[in-house]
N, C-alpha and C. Protein backbone atom coordinates (compact mmCIF):
# COMPACT_ATOMS: atom_id res chain seq x y z
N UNK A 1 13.71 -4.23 -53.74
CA UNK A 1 12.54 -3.77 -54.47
C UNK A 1 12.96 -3.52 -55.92
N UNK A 2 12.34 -4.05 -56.81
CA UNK A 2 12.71 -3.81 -58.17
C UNK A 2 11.71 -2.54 -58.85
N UNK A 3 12.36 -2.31 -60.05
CA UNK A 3 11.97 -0.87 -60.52
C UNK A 3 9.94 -1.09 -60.41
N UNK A 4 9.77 -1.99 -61.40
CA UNK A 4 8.19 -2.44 -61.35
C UNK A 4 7.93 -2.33 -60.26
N UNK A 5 8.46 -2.81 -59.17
CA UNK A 5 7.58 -2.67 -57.60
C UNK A 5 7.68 -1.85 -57.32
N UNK A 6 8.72 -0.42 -57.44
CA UNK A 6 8.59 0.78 -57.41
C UNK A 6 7.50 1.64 -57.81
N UNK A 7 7.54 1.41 -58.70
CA UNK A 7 6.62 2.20 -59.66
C UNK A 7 4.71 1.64 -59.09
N UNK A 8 4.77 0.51 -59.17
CA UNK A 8 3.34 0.03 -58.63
C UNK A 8 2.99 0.13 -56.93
N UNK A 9 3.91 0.94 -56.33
CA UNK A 9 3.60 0.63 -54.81
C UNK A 9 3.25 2.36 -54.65
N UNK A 10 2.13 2.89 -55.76
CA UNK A 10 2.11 4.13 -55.32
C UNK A 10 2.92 5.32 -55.24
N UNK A 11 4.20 5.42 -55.92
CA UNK A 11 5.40 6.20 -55.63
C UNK A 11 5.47 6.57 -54.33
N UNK A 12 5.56 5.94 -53.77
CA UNK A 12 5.64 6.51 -52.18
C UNK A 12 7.43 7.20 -52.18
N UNK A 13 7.35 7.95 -51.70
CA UNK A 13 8.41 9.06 -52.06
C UNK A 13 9.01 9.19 -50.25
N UNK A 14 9.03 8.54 -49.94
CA UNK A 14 9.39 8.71 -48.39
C UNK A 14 9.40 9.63 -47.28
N UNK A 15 9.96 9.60 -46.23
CA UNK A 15 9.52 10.86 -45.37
C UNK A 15 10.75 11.71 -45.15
N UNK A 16 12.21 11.58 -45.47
CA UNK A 16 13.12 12.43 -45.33
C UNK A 16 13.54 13.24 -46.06
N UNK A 17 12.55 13.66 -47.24
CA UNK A 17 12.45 14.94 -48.13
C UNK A 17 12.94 15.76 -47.55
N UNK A 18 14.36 16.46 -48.56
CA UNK A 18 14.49 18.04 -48.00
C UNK A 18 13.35 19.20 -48.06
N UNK A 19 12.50 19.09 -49.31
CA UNK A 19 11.16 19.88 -49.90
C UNK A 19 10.24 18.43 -49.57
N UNK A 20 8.72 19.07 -49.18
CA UNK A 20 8.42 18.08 -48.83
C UNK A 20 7.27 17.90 -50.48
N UNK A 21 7.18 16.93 -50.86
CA UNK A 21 6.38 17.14 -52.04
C UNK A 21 5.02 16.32 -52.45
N UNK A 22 4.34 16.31 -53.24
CA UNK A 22 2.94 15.75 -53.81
C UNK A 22 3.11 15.34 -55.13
N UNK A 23 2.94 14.13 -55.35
CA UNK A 23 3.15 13.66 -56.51
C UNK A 23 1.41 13.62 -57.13
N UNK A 24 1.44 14.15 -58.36
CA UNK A 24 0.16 14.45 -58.88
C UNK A 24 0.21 13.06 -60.15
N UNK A 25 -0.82 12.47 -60.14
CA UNK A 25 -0.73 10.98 -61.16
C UNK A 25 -2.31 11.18 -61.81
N UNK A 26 -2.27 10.73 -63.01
CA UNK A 26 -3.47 10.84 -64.16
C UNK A 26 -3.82 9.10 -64.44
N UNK A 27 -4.99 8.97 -64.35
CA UNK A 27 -6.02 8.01 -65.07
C UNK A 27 -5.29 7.41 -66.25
N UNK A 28 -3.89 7.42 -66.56
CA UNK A 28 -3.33 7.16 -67.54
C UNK A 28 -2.70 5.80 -67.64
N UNK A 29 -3.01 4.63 -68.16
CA UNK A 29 -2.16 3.06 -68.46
C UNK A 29 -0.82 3.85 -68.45
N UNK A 30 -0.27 4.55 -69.39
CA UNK A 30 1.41 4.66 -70.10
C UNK A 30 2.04 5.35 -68.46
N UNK A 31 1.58 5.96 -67.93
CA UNK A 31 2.29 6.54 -66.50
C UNK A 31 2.22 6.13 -65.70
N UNK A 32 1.70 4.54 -65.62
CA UNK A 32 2.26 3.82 -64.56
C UNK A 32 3.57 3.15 -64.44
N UNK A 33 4.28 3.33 -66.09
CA UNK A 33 5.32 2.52 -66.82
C UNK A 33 6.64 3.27 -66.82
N UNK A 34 6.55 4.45 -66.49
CA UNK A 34 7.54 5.37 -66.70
C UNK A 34 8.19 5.72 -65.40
N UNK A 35 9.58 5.83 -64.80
CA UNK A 35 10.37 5.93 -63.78
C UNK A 35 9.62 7.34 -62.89
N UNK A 36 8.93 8.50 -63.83
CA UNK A 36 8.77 10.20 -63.21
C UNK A 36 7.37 10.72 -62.98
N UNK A 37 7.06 11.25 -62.93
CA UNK A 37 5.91 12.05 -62.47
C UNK A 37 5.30 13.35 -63.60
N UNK A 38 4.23 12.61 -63.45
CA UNK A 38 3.52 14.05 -64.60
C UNK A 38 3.75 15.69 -64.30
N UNK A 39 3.61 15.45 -62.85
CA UNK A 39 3.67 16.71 -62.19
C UNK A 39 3.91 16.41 -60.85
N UNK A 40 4.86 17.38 -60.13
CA UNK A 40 4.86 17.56 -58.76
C UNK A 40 4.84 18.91 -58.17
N UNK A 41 4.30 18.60 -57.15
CA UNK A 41 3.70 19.98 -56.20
C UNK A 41 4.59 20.32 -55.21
N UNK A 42 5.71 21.18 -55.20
CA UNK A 42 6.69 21.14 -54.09
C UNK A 42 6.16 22.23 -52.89
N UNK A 43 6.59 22.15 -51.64
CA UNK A 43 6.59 23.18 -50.32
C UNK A 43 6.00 24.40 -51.24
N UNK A 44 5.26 25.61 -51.03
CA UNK A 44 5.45 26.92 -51.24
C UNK A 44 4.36 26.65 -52.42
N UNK A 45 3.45 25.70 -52.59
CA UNK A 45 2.31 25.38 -53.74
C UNK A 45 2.68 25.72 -55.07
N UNK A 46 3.56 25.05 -55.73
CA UNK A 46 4.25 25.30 -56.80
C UNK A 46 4.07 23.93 -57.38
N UNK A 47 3.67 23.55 -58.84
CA UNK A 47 3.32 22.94 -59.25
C UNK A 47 5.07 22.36 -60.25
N UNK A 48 5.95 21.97 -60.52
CA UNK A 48 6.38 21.62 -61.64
C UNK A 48 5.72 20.49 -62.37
N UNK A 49 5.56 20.30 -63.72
CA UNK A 49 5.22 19.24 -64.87
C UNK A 49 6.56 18.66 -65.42
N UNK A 50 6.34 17.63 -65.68
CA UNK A 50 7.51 16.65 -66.26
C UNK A 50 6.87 17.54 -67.82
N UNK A 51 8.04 17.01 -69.03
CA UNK A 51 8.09 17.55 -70.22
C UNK A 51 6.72 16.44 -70.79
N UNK A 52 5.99 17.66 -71.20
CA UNK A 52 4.43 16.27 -71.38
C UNK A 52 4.68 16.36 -73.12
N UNK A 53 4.05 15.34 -73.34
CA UNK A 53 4.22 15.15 -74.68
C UNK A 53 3.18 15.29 -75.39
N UNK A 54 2.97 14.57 -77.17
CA UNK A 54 1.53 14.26 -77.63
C UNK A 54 1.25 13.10 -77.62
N UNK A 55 1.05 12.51 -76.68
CA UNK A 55 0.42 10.94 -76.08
C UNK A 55 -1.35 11.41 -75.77
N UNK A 56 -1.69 10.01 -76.29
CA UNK A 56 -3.35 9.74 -75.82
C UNK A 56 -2.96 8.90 -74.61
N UNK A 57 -4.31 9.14 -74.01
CA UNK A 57 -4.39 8.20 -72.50
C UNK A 57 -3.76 6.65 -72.36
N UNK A 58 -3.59 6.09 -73.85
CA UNK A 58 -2.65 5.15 -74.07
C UNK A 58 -0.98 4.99 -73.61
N UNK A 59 -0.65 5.84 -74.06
CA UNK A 59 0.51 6.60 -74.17
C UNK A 59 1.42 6.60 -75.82
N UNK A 60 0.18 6.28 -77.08
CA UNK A 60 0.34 6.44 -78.15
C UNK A 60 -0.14 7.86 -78.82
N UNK A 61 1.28 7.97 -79.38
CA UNK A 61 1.80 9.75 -80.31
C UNK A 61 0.68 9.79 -80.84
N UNK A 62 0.13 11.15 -80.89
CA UNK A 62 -1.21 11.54 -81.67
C UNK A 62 -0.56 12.71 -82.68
N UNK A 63 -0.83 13.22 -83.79
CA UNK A 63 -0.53 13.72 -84.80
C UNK A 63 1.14 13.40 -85.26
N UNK A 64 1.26 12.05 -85.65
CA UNK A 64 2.74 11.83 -85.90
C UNK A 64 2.52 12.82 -87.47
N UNK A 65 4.04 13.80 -87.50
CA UNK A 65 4.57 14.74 -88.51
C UNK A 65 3.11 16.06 -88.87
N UNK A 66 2.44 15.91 -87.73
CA UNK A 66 1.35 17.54 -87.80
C UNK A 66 1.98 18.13 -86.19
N UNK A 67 2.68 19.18 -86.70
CA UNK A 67 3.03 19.92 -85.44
C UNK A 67 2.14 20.72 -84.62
N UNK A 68 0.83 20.99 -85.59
CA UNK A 68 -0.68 21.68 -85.01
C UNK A 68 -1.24 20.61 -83.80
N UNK A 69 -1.54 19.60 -84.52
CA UNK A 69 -2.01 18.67 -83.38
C UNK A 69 -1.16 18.24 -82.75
N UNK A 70 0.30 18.32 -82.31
CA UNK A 70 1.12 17.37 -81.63
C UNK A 70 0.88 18.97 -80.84
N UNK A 71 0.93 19.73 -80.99
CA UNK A 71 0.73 20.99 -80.07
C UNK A 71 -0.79 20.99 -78.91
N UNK A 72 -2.21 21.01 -80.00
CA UNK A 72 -2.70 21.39 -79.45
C UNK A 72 -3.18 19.56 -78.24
N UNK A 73 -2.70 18.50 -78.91
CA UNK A 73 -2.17 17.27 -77.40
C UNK A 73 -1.53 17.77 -76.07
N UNK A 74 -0.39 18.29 -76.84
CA UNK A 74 0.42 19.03 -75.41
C UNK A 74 -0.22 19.60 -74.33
N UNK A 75 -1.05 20.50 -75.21
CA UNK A 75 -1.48 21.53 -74.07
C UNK A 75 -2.58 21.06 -73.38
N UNK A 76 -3.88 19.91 -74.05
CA UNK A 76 -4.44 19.34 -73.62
C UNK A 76 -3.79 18.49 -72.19
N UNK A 77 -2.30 18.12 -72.94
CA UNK A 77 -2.27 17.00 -71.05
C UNK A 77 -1.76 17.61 -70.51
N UNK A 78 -1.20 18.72 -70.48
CA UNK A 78 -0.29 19.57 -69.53
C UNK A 78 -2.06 20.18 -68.67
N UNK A 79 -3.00 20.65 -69.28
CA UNK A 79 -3.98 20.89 -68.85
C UNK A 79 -4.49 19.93 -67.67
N UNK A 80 -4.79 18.59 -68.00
CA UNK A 80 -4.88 17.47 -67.43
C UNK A 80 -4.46 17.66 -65.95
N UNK A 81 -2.89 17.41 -66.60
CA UNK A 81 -1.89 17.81 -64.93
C UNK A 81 -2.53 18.89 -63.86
N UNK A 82 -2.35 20.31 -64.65
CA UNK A 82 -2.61 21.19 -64.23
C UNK A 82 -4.01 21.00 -63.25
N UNK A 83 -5.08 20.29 -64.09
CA UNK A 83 -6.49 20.19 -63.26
C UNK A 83 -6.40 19.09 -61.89
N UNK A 84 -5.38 17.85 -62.44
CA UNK A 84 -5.44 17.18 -61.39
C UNK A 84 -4.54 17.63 -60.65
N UNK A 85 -3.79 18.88 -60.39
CA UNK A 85 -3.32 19.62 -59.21
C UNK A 85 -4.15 20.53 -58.38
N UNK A 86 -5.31 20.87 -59.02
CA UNK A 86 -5.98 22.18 -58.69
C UNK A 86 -5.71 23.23 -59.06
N UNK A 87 -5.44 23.40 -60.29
CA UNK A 87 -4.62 24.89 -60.63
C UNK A 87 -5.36 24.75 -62.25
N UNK A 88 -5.14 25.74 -62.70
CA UNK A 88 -4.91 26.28 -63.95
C UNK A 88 -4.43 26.62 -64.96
N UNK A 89 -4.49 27.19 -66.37
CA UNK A 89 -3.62 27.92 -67.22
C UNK A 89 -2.79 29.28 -66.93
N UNK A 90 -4.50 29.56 -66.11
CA UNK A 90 -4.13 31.62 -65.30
C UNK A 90 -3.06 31.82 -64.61
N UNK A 91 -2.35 29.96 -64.08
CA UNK A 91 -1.67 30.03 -62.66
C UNK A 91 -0.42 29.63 -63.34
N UNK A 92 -0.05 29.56 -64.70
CA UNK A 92 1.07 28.71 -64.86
C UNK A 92 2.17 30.07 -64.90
N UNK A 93 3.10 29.76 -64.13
CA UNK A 93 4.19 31.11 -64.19
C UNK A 93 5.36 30.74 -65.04
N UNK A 94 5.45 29.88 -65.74
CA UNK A 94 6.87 29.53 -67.00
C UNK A 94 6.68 28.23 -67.47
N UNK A 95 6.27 28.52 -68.71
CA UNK A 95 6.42 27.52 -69.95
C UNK A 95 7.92 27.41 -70.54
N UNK A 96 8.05 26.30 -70.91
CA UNK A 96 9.39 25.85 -71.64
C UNK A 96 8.98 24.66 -72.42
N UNK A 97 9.22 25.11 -74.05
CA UNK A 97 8.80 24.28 -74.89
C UNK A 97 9.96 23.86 -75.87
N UNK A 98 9.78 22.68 -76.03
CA UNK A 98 11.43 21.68 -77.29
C UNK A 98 10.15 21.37 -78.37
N UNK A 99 11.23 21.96 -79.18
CA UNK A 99 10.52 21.36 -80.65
C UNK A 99 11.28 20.84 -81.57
N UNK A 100 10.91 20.34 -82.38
CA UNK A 100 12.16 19.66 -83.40
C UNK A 100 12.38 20.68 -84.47
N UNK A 101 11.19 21.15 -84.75
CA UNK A 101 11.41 22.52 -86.03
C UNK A 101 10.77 23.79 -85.79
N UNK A 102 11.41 24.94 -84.69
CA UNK A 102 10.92 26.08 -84.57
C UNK A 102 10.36 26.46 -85.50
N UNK A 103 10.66 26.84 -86.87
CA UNK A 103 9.92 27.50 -87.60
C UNK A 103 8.56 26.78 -87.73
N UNK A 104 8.27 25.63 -88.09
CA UNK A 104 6.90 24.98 -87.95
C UNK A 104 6.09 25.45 -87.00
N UNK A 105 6.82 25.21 -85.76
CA UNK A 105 6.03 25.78 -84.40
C UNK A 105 5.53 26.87 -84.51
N UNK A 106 6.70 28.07 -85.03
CA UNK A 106 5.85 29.51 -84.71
C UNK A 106 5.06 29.83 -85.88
N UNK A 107 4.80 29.06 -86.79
CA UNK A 107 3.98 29.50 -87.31
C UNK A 107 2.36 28.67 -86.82
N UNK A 108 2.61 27.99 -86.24
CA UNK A 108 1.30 27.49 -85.02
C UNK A 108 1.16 28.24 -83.72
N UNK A 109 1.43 29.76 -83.91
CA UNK A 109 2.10 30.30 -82.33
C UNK A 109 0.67 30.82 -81.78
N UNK A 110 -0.66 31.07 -82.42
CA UNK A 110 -2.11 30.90 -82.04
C UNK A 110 -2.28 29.56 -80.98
N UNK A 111 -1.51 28.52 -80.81
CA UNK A 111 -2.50 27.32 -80.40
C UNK A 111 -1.39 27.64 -78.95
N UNK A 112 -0.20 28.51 -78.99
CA UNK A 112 0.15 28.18 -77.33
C UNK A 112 -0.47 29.76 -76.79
N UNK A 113 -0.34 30.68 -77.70
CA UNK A 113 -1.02 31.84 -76.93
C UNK A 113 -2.23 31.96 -76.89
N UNK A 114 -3.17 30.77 -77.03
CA UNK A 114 -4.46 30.56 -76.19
C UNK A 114 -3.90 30.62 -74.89
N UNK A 115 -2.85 29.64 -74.96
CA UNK A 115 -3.11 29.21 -73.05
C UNK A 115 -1.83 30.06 -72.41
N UNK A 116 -1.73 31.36 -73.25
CA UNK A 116 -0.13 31.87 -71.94
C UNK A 116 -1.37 33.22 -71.67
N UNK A 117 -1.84 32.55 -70.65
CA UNK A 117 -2.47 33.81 -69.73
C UNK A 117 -2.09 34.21 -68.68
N UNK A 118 -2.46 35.76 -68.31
CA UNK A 118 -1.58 36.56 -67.33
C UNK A 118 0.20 36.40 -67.53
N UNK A 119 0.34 36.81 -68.76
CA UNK A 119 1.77 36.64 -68.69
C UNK A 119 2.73 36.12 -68.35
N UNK A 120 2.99 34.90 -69.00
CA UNK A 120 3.84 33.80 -68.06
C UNK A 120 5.21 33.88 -68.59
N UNK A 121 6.11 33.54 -68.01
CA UNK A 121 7.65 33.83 -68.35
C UNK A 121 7.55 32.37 -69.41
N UNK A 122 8.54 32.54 -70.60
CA UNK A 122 8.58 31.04 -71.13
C UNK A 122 9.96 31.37 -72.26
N UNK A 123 10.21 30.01 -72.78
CA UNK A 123 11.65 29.67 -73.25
C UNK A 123 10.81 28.39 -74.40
N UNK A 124 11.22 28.82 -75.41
CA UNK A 124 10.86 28.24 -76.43
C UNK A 124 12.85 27.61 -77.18
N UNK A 125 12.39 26.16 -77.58
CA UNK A 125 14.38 25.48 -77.88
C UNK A 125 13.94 24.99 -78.91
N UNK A 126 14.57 25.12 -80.05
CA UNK A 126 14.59 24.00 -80.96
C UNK A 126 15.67 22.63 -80.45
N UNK A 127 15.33 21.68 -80.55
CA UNK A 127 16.02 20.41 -80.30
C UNK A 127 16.37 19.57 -81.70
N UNK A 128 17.21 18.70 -81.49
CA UNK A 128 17.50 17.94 -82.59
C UNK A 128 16.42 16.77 -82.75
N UNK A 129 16.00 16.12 -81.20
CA UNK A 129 14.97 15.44 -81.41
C UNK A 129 14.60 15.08 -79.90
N UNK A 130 13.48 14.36 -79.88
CA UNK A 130 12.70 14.33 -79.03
C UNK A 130 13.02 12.52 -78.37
N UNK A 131 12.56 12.12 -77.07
CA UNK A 131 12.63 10.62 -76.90
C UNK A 131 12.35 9.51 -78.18
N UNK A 132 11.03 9.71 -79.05
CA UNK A 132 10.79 9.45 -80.23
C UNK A 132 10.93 10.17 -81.20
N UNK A 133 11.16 9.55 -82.33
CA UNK A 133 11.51 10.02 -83.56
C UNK A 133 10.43 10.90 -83.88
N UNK A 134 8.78 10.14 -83.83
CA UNK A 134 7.62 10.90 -83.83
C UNK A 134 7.09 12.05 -83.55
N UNK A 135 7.91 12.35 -82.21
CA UNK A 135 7.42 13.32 -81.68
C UNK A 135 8.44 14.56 -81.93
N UNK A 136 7.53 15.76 -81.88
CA UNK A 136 7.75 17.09 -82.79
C UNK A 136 7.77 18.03 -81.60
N UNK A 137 7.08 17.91 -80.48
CA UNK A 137 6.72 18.92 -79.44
C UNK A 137 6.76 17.97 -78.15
N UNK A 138 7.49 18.70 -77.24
CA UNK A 138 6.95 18.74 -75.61
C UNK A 138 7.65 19.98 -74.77
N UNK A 139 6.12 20.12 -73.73
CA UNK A 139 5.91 21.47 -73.11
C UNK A 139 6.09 20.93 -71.61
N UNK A 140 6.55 22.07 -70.75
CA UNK A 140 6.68 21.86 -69.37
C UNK A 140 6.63 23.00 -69.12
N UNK A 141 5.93 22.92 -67.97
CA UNK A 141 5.04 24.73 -67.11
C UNK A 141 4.82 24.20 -65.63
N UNK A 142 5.63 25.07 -65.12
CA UNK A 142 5.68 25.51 -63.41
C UNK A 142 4.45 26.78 -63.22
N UNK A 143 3.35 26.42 -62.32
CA UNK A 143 2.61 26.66 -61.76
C UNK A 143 1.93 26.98 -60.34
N UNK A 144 1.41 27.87 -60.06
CA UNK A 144 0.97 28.29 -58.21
C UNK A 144 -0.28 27.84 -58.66
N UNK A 145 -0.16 27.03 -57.18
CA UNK A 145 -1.69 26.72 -56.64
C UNK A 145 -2.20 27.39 -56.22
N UNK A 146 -3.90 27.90 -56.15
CA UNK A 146 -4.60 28.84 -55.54
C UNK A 146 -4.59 28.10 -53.78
């Protein structure tokens, strides 16, 4: 089976899981192309998100060098995830965000404390850089399902 037939046969993830898990997949062309998962739902209704980026449903960078909009993308598809799990913002229990220039970020720190409700544990990194040069931000948040 080659990687492409992998990827197009549904991720079927097999049956001898130590955790048994749910792979959560979005309406998205660019995530059928990529080896991982937007999000997975492990035993114990726990949501993890892969590190989401500022991609449109394409999987083309939206605010290349505006860290406002490469932010408020993020939270939009991490949202996405979150809905096509059944869960929420209310439910996310730890954010962890890479940025290329903390100081830029926190001074955008209004557009993530919209969405850290009910107090979520989180870890904010500056990085040297991101998969693309373009990109300025990506967020990943572990979540309970109701």
């Amino acid at each position: 089976m080659t990687f492409c037939q992998r990827l197009d046969s549904s991720r079927s993830i097999g049956d001898n899981l130590s955790i048994p898990r749910r792979v959560i997949e979005l309406d998205k062309p660019w995530t059928r192309m990529v080896p991982f998962s937007l999000g997975v739902v492990g035993e114990g209704r726990i949501l993890f998100t892969a590190g989401i980026t500022a991609r449109d449903s394409d999987g083309e960078v939206i605010g290349k060098g505006d860290m406002r909009a490469q932010m408020e993308q993020c939270f939009r598809n991490v949202g996405d995830v979150l809905h096509a799990a059944g869960t929420d913002f209310g439910n996310v229990l730890k954010w962890t965000m890479y940025t290329t220039d903390i100081d830029e970020f926190s001074k955008n720190a209004d557009v993530y404390k919209r969405h850290f409700i009910n107090s979520p544990a989180s870890t904010l990194v500056e990085v040297r850089r991101l998969i693309f040069p373009e990109m300025l931000v990506e967020i990943e948040a572990v979540a309970s399902l109701p």
